[in-house]
C-alpha atoms as a PDB file:
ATOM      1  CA  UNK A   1     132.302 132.052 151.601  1.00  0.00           C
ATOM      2  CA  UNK A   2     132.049 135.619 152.963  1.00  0.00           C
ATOM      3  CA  UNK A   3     135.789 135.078 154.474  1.00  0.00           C
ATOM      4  CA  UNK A   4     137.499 133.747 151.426  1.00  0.00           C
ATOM      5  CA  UNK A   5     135.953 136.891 149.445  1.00  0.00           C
ATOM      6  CA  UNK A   6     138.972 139.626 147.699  1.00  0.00           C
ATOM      7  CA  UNK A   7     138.890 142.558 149.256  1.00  0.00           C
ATOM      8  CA  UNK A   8     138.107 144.473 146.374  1.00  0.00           C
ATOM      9  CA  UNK A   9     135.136 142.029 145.514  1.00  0.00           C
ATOM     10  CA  UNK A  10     131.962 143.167 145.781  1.00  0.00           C
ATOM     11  CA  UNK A  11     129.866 141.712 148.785  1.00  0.00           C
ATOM     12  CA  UNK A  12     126.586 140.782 147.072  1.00  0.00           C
ATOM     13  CA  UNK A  13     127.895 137.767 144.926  1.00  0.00           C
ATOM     14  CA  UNK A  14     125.558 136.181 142.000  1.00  0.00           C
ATOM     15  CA  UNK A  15     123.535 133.467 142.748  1.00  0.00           C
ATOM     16  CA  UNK A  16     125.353 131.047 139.880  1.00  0.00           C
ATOM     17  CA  UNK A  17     128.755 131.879 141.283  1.00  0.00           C
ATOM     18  CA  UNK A  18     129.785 128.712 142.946  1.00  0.00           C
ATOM     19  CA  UNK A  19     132.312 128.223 145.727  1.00  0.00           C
ATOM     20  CA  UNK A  20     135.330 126.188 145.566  1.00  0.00           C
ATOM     21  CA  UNK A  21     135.067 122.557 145.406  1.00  0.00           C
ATOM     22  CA  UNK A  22     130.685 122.815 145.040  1.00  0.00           C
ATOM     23  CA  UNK A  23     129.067 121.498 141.959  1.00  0.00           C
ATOM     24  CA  UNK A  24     128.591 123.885 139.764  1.00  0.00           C
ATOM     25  CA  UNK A  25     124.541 123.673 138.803  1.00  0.00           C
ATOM     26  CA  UNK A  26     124.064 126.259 135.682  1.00  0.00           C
ATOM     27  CA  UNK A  27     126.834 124.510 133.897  1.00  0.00           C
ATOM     28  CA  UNK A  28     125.311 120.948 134.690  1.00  0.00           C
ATOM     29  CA  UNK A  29     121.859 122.712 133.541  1.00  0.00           C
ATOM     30  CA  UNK A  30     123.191 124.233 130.861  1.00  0.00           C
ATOM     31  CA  UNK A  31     124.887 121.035 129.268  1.00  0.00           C
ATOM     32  CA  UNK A  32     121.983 119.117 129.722  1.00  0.00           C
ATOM     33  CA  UNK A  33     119.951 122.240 127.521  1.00  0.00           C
ATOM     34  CA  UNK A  34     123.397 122.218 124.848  1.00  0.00           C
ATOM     35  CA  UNK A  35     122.768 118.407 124.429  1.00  0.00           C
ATOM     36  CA  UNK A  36     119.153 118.541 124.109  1.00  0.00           C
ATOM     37  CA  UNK A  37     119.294 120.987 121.375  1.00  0.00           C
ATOM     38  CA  UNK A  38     122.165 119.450 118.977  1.00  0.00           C
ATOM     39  CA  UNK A  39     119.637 116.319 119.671  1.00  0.00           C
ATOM     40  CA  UNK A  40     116.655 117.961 118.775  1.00  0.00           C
ATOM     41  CA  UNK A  41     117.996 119.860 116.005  1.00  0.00           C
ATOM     42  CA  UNK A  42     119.635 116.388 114.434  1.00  0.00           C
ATOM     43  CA  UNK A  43     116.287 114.979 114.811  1.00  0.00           C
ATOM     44  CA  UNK A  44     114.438 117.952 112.766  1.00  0.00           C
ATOM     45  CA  UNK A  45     117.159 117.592 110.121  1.00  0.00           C
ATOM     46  CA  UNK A  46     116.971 113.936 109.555  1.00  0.00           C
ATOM     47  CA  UNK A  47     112.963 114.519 109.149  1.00  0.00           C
ATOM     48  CA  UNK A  48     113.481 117.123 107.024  1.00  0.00           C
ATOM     49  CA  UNK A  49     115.863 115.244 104.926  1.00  0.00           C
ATOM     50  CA  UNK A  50     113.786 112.458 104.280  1.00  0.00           C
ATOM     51  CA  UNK A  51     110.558 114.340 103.340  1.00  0.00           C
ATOM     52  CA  UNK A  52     110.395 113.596  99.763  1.00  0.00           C
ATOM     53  CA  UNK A  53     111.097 110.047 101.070  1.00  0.00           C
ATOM     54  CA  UNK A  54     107.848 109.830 103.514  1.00  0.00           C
ATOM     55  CA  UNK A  55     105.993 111.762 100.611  1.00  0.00           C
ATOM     56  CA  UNK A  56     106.442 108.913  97.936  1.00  0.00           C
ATOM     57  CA  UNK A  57     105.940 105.803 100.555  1.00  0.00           C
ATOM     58  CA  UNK A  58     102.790 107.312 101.954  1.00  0.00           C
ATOM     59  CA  UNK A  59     101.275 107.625  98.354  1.00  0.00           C
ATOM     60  CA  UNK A  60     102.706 104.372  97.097  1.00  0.00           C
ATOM     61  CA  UNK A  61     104.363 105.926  94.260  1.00  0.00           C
ATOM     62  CA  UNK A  62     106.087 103.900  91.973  1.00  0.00           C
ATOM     63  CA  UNK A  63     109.519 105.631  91.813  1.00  0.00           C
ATOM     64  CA  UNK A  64     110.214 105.517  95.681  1.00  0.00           C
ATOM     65  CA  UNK A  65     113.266 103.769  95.746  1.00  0.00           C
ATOM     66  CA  UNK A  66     114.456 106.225  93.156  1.00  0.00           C
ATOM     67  CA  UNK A  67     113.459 109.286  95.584  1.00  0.00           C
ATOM     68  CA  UNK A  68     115.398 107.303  98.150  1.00  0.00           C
ATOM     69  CA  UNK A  69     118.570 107.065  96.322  1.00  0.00           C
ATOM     70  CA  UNK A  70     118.542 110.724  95.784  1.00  0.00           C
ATOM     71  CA  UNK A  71     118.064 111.703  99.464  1.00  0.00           C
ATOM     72  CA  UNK A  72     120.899 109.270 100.205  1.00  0.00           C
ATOM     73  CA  UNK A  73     122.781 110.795  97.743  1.00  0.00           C
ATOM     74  CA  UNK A  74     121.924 114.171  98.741  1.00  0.00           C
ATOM     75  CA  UNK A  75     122.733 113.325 102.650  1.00  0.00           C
ATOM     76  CA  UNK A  76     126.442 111.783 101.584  1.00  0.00           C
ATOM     77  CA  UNK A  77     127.272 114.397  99.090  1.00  0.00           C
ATOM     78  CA  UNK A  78     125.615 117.816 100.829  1.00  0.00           C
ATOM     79  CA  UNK A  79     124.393 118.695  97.171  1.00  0.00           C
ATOM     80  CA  UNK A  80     120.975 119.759  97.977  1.00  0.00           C
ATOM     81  CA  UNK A  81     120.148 119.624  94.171  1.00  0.00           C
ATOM     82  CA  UNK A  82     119.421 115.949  94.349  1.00  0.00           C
ATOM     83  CA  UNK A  83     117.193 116.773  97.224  1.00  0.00           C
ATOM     84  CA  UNK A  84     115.060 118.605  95.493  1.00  0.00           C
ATOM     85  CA  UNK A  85     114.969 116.359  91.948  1.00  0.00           C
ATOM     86  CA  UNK A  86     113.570 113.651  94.859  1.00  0.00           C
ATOM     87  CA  UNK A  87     111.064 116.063  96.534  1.00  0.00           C
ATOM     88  CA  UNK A  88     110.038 116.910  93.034  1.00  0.00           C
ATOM     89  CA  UNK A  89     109.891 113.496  91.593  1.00  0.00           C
ATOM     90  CA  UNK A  90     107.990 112.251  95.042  1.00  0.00           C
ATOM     91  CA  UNK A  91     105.368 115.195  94.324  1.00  0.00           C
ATOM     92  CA  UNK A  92     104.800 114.359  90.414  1.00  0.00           C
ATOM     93  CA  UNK A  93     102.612 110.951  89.941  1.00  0.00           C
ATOM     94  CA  UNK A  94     104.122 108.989  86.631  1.00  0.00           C
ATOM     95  CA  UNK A  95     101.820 107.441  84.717  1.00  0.00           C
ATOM     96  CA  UNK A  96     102.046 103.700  85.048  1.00  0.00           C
ATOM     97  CA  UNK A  97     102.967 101.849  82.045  1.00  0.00           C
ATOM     98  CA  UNK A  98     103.878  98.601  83.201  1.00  0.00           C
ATOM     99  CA  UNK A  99      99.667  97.765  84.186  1.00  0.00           C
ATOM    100  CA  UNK A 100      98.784  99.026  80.465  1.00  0.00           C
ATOM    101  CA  UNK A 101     101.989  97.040  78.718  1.00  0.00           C
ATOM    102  CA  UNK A 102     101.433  93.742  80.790  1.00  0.00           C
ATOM    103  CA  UNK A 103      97.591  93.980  79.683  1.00  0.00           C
ATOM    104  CA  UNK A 104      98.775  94.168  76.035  1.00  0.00           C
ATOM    105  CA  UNK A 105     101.306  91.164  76.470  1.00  0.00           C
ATOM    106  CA  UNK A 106      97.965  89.383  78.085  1.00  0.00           C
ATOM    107  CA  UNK A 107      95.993  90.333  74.903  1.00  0.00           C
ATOM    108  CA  UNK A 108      98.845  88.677  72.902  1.00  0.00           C
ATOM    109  CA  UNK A 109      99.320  85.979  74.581  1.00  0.00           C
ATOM    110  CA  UNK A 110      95.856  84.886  74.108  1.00  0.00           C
ATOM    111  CA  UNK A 111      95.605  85.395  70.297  1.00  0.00           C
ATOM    112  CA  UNK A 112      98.841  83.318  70.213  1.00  0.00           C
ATOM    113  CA  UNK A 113      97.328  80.416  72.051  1.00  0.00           C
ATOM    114  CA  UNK A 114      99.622  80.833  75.228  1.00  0.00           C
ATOM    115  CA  UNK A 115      98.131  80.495  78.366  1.00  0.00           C
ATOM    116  CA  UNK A 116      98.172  84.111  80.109  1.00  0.00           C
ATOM    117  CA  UNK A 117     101.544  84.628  81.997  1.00  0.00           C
ATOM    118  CA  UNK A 118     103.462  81.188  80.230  1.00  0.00           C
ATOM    119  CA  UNK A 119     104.829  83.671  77.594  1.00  0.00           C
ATOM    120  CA  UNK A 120     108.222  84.689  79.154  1.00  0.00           C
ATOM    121  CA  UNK A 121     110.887  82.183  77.801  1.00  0.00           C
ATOM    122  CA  UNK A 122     111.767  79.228  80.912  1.00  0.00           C
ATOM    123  CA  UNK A 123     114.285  77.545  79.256  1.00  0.00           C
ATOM    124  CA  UNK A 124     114.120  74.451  77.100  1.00  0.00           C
ATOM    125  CA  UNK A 125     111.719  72.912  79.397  1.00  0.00           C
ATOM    126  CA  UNK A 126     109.362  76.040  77.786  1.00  0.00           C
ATOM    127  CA  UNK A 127     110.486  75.409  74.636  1.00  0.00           C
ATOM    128  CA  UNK A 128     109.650  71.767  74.617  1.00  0.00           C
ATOM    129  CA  UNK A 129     106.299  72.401  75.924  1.00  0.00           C
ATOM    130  CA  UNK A 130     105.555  75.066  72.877  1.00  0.00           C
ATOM    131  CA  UNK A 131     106.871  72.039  70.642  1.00  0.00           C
ATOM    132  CA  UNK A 132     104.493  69.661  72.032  1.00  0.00           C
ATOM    133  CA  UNK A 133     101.308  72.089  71.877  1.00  0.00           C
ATOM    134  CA  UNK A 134     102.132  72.772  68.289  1.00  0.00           C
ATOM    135  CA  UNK A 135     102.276  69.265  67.483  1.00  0.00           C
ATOM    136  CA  UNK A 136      98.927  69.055  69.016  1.00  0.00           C
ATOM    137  CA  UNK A 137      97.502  71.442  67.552  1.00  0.00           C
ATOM    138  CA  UNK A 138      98.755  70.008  63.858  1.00  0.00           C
ATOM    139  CA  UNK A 139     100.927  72.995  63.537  1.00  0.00           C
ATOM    140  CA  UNK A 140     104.775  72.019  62.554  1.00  0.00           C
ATOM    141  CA  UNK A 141     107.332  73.912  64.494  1.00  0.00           C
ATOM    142  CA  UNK A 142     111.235  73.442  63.531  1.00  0.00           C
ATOM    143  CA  UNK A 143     113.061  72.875  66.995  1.00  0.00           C
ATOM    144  CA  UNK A 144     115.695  75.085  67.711  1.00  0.00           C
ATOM    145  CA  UNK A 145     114.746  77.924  65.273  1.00  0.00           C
ATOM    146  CA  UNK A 146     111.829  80.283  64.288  1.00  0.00           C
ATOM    147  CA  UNK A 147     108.414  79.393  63.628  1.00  0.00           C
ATOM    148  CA  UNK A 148     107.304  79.056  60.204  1.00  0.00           C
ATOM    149  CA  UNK A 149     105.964  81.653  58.940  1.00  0.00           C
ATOM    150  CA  UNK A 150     102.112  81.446  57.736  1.00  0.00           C
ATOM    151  CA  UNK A 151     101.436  82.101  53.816  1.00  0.00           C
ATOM    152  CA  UNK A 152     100.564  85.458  52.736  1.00  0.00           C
ATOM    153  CA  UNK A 153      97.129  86.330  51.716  1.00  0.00           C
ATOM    154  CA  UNK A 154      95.919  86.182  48.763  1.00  0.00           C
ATOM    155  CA  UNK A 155      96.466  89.638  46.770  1.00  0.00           C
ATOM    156  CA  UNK A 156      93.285  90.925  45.669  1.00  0.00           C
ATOM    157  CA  UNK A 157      93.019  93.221  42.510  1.00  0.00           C
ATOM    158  CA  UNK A 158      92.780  96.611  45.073  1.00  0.00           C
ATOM    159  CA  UNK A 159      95.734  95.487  46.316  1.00  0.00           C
ATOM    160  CA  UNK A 160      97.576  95.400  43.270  1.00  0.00           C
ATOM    161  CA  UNK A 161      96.357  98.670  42.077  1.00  0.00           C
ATOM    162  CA  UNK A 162      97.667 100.380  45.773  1.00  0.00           C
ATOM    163  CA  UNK A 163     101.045  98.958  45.054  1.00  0.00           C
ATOM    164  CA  UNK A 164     101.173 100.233  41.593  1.00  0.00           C
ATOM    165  CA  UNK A 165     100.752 103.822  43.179  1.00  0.00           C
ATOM    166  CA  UNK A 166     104.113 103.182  45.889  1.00  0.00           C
END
């Protein structure tokens, strides 16, 4: 290499200069470290992204798919606003409603004489089967239409005097 040097060069070459023709080793090393961090860094921003995400699975909450329509939103879109309504709504435990309304539709069922969890309308197989049960039970139910309604209490004299006052 000495002999192809320019005259004006200086003798005492770097040790990443390469000669003509060899493989050039810091740019193969330096590719390798290039790729490695656009991979890592992709990696770290994915994780990042879907924080709120791992938040609401790991503590079951109940609006998880909602957190994970606003980081997919967020991701598509770049507006970083619906990333944090979803790291905020992943963080805040909602009150669950559904356990305390279905034990109240339970409760109703059974002063209505349905078994628990029959009360949802089937179709007219349901409908028949209500018929039938009210026949058995001596009560008269008009088919296709609302129950009859039961008669009104008796109006006691308190009564009377309380509506007088409306």
């Amino acid at each position: 290499m000495a002999d192809s040097l320019h005259p004006a060069a200086s003798h005492h070459l770097p040790s990443f200069i390469t000669a003509p023709g060899e493989t050039d080793v810091l740019m193969v090393i330096m590719t390798i470290v290039l790729l490695a961090a656009v991979l890592g860094f992709g990696i770290l921003f994915l994780r990042l992204h879907t924080l709120p995400e791992r938040i609401a699975h790991r503590t079951h909450k109940l609006q998880f798919e909602i957190v994970a329509v606003l980081g997919l939103i967020a991701l598509f879109t770049h507006m970083h606003i619906f990333w944090i309504l979803g790291l905020l709504l992943a963080l805040v435990d909602l009150p669950d409603f559904g356990g305390m309304l279905g034990r109240m539709a339970g409760s109703l069922e059974k002063l209505a004489g349905i078994k628990p969890g029959e009360g949802a309308d089937q179709g007219p197989e349901a409908a028949e089967q209500v018929d039938k049960t009210a026949a058995a039970n001596g009560g008269a139910r008009k088919t296709g239409g609302a129950p009859e309604r039961p008669p009104a209490p008796a109006t006691s004299e308190a009564n009377l005097k309380e509506l007088d006052h409306a």
